[in-house]
C-alpha atoms as a PDB file:
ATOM      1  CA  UNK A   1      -2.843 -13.117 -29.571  1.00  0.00           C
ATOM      2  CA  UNK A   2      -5.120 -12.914 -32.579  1.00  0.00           C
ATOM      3  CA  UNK A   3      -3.193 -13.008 -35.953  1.00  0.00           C
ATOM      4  CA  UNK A   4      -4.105  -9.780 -38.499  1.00  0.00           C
ATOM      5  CA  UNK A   5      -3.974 -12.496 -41.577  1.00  0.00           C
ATOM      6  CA  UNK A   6      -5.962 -15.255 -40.901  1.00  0.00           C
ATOM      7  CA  UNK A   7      -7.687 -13.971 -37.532  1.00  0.00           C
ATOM      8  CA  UNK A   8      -6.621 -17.521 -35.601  1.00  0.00           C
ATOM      9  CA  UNK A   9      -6.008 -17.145 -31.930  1.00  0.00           C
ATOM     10  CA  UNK A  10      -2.598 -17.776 -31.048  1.00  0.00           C
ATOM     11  CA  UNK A  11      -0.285 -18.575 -27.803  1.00  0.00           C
ATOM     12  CA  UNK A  12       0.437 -14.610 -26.154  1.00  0.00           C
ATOM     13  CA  UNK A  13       4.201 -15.681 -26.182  1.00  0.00           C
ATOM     14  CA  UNK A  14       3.892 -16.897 -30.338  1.00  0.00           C
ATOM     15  CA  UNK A  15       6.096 -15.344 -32.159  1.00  0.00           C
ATOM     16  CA  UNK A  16       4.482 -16.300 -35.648  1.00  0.00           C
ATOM     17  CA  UNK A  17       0.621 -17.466 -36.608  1.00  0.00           C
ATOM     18  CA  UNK A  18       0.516 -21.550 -35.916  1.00  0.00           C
ATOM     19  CA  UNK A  19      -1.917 -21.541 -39.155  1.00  0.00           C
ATOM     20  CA  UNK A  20      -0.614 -19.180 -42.048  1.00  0.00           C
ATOM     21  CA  UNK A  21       2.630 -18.711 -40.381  1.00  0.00           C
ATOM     22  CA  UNK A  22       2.610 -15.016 -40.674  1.00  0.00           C
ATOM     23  CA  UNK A  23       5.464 -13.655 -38.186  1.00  0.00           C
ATOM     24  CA  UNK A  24       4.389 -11.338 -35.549  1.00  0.00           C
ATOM     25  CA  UNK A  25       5.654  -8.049 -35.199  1.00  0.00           C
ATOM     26  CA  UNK A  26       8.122  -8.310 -31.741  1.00  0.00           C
ATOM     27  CA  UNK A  27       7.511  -5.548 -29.073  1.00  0.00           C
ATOM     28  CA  UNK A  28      10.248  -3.392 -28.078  1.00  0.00           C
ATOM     29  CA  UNK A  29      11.235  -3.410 -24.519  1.00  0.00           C
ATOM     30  CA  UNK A  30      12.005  -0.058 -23.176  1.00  0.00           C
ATOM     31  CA  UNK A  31      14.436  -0.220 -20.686  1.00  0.00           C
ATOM     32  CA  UNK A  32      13.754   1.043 -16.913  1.00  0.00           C
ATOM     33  CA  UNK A  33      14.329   4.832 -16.453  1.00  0.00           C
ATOM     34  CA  UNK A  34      16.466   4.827 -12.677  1.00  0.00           C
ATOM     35  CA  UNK A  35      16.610   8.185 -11.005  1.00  0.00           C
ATOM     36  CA  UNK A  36      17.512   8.933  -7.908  1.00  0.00           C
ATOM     37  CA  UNK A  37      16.245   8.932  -4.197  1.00  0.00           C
ATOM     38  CA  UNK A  38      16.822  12.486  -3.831  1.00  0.00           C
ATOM     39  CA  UNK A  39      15.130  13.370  -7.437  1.00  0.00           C
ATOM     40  CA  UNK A  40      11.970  11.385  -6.275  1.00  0.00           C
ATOM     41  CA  UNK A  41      11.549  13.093  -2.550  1.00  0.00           C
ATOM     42  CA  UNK A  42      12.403  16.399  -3.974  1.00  0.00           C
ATOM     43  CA  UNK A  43       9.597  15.594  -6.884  1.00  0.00           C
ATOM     44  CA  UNK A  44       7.087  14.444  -4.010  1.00  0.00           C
ATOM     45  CA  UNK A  45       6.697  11.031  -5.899  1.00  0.00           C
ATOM     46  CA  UNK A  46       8.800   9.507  -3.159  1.00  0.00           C
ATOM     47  CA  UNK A  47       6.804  10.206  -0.312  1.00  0.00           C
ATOM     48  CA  UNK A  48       8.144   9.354   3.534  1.00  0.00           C
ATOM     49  CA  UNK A  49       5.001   9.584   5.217  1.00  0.00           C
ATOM     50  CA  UNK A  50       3.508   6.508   4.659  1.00  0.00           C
ATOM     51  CA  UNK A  51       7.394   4.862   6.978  1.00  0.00           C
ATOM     52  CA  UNK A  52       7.041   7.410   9.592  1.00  0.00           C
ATOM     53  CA  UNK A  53       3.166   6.585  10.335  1.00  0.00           C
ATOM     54  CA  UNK A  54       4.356   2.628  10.794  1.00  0.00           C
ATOM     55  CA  UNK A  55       6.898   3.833  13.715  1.00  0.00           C
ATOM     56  CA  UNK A  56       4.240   6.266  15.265  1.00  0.00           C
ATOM     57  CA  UNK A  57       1.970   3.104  15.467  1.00  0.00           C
ATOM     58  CA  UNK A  58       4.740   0.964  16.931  1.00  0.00           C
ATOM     59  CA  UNK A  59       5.321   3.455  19.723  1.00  0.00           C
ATOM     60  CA  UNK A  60       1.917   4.622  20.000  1.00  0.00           C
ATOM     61  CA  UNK A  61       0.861   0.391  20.463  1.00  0.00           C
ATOM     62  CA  UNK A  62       3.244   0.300  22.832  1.00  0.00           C
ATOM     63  CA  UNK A  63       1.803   3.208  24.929  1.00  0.00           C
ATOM     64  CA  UNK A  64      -1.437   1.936  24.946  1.00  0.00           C
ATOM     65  CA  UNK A  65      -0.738  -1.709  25.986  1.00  0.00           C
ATOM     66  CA  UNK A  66       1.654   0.022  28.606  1.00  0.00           C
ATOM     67  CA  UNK A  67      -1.452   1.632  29.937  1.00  0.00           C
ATOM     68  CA  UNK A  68      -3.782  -1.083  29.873  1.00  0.00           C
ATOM     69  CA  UNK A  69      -1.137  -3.755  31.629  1.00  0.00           C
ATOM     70  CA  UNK A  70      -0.878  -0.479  34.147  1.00  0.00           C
ATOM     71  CA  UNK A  71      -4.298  -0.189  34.760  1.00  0.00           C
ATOM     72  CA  UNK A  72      -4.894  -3.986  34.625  1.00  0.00           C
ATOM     73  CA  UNK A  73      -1.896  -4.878  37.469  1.00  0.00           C
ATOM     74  CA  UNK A  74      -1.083  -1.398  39.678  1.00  0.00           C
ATOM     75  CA  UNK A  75      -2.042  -2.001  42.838  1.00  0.00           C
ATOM     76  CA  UNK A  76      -2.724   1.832  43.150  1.00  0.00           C
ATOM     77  CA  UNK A  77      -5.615   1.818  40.531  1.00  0.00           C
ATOM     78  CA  UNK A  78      -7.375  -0.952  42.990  1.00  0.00           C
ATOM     79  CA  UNK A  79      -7.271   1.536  45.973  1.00  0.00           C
ATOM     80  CA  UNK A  80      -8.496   4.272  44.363  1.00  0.00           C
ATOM     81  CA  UNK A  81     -11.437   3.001  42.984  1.00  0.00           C
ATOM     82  CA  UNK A  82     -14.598   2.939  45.268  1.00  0.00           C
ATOM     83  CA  UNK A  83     -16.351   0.894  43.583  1.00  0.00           C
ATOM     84  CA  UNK A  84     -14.225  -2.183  43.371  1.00  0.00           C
ATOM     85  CA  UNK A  85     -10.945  -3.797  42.255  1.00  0.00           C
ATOM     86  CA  UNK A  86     -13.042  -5.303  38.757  1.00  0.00           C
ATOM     87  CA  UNK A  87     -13.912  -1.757  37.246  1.00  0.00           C
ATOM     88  CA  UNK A  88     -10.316  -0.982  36.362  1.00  0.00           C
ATOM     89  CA  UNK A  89      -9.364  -4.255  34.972  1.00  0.00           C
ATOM     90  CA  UNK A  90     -12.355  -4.460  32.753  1.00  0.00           C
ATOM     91  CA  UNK A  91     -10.865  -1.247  32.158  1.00  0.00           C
ATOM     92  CA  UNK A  92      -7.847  -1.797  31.597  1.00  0.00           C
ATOM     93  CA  UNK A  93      -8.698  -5.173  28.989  1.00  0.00           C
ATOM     94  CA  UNK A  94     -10.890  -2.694  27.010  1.00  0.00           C
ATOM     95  CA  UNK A  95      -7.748  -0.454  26.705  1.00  0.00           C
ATOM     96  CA  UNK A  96      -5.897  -3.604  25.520  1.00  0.00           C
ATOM     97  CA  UNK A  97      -8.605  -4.414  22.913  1.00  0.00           C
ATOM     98  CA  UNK A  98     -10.327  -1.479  21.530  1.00  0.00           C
ATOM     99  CA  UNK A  99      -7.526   0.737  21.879  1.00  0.00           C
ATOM    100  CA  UNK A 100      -5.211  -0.878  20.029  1.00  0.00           C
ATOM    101  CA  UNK A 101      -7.856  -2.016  17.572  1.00  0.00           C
ATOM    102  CA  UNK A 102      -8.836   1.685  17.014  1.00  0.00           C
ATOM    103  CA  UNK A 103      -5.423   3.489  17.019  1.00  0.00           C
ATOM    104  CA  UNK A 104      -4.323   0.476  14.138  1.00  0.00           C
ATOM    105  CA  UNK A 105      -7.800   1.522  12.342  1.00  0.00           C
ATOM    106  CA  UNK A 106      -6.849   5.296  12.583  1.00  0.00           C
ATOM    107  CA  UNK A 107      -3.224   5.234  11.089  1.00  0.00           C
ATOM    108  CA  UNK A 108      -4.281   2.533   8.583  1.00  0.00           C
ATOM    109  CA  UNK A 109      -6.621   4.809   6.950  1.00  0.00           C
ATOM    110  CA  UNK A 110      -3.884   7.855   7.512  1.00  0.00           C
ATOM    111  CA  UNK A 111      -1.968   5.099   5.101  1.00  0.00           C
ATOM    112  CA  UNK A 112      -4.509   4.338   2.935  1.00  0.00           C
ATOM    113  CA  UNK A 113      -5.021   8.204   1.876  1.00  0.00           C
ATOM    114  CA  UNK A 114      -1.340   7.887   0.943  1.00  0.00           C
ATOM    115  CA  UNK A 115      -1.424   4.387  -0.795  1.00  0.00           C
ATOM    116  CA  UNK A 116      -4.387   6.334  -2.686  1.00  0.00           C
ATOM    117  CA  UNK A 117      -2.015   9.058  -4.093  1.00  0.00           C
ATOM    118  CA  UNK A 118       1.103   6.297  -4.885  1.00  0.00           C
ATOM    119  CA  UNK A 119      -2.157   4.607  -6.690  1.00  0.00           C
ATOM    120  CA  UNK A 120      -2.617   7.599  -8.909  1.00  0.00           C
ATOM    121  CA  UNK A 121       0.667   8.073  -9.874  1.00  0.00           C
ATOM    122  CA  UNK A 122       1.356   5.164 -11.054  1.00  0.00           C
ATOM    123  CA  UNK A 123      -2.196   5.238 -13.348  1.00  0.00           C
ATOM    124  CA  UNK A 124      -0.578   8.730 -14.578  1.00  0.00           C
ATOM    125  CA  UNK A 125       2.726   6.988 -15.358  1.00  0.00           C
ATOM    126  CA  UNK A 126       0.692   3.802 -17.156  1.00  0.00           C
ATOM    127  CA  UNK A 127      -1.440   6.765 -19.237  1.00  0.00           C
ATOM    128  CA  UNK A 128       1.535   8.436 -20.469  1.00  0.00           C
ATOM    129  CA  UNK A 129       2.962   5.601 -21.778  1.00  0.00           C
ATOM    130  CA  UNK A 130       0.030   4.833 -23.613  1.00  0.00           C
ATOM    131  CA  UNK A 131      -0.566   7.833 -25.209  1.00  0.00           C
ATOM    132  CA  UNK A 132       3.415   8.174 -25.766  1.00  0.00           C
ATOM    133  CA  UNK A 133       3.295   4.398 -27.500  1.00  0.00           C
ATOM    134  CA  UNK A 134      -0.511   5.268 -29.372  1.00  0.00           C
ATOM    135  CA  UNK A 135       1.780   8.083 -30.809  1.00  0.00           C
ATOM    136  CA  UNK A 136       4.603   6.248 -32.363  1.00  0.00           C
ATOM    137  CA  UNK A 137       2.337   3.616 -34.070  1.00  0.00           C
ATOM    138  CA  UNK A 138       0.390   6.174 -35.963  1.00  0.00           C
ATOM    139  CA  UNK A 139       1.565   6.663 -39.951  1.00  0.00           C
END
């Protein structure tokens, strides 16, 4: 923190200059503004999304490794194939791999279009405070 007297850099927590000794004016904590769940989701600022795309990836994981263990050990898959019993288990270990890797890519990026909009609001909040504090310290 830069005194206004002397122009000395100070310690951010100083409460007066450590070479003229001119006090610093103390900053007035506003306190937290609480509302409510239901004012929030109502509002759209508390959004649910974002919760309910984790459980459709849980379930939807567990479909596809379901599948690819399927494919991988079912006896059934082996006798229908023609052309051998390696085909479906390479199969089956892509489903494993890629699968999983690209249904966690496609609901992070469902997320990320959400953690974009909680991002905004909270740069609208930060703005209005500013302007709302650059107000009260003009004469």
């Amino acid at each position: 923190m830069k005194c206004p007297q002397c122009l000395t850099e100070n310690d951010v927590s100083a409460t007066k200059c450590s070479i003229c000794g001119h006090v610093f004016a103390t900053q007035q904590v506003k306190s937290a503004r609480y509302t409510s769940f239901y004012a929030e989701y109502f509002a759209f600022r508390e959004l649910v999304t974002p919760q309910l795309i984790k459980v459709v990836y849980i379930v939807g994981a567990c479909f596809i490794t379901a599948a690819g263990v399927l494919s991988i050990l079912s006896p059934e898959t082996l006798n229908e194939y023609e052309i051998g019993p390696i085909l479906p288990r390479v199969g089956g270990i892509l489903v494993l791999l890629v699968g999983n890797l690209v249904w966690r890519m496609m609901c992070e990026g469902a997320i990320l279009l959400f953690s974009l909009h909680e991002l905004l609001v909270s740069i609208d909040t930060r703005a209005k405070a500013l302007v709302r504090q650059g107000k009260s310290n003009r004469p």
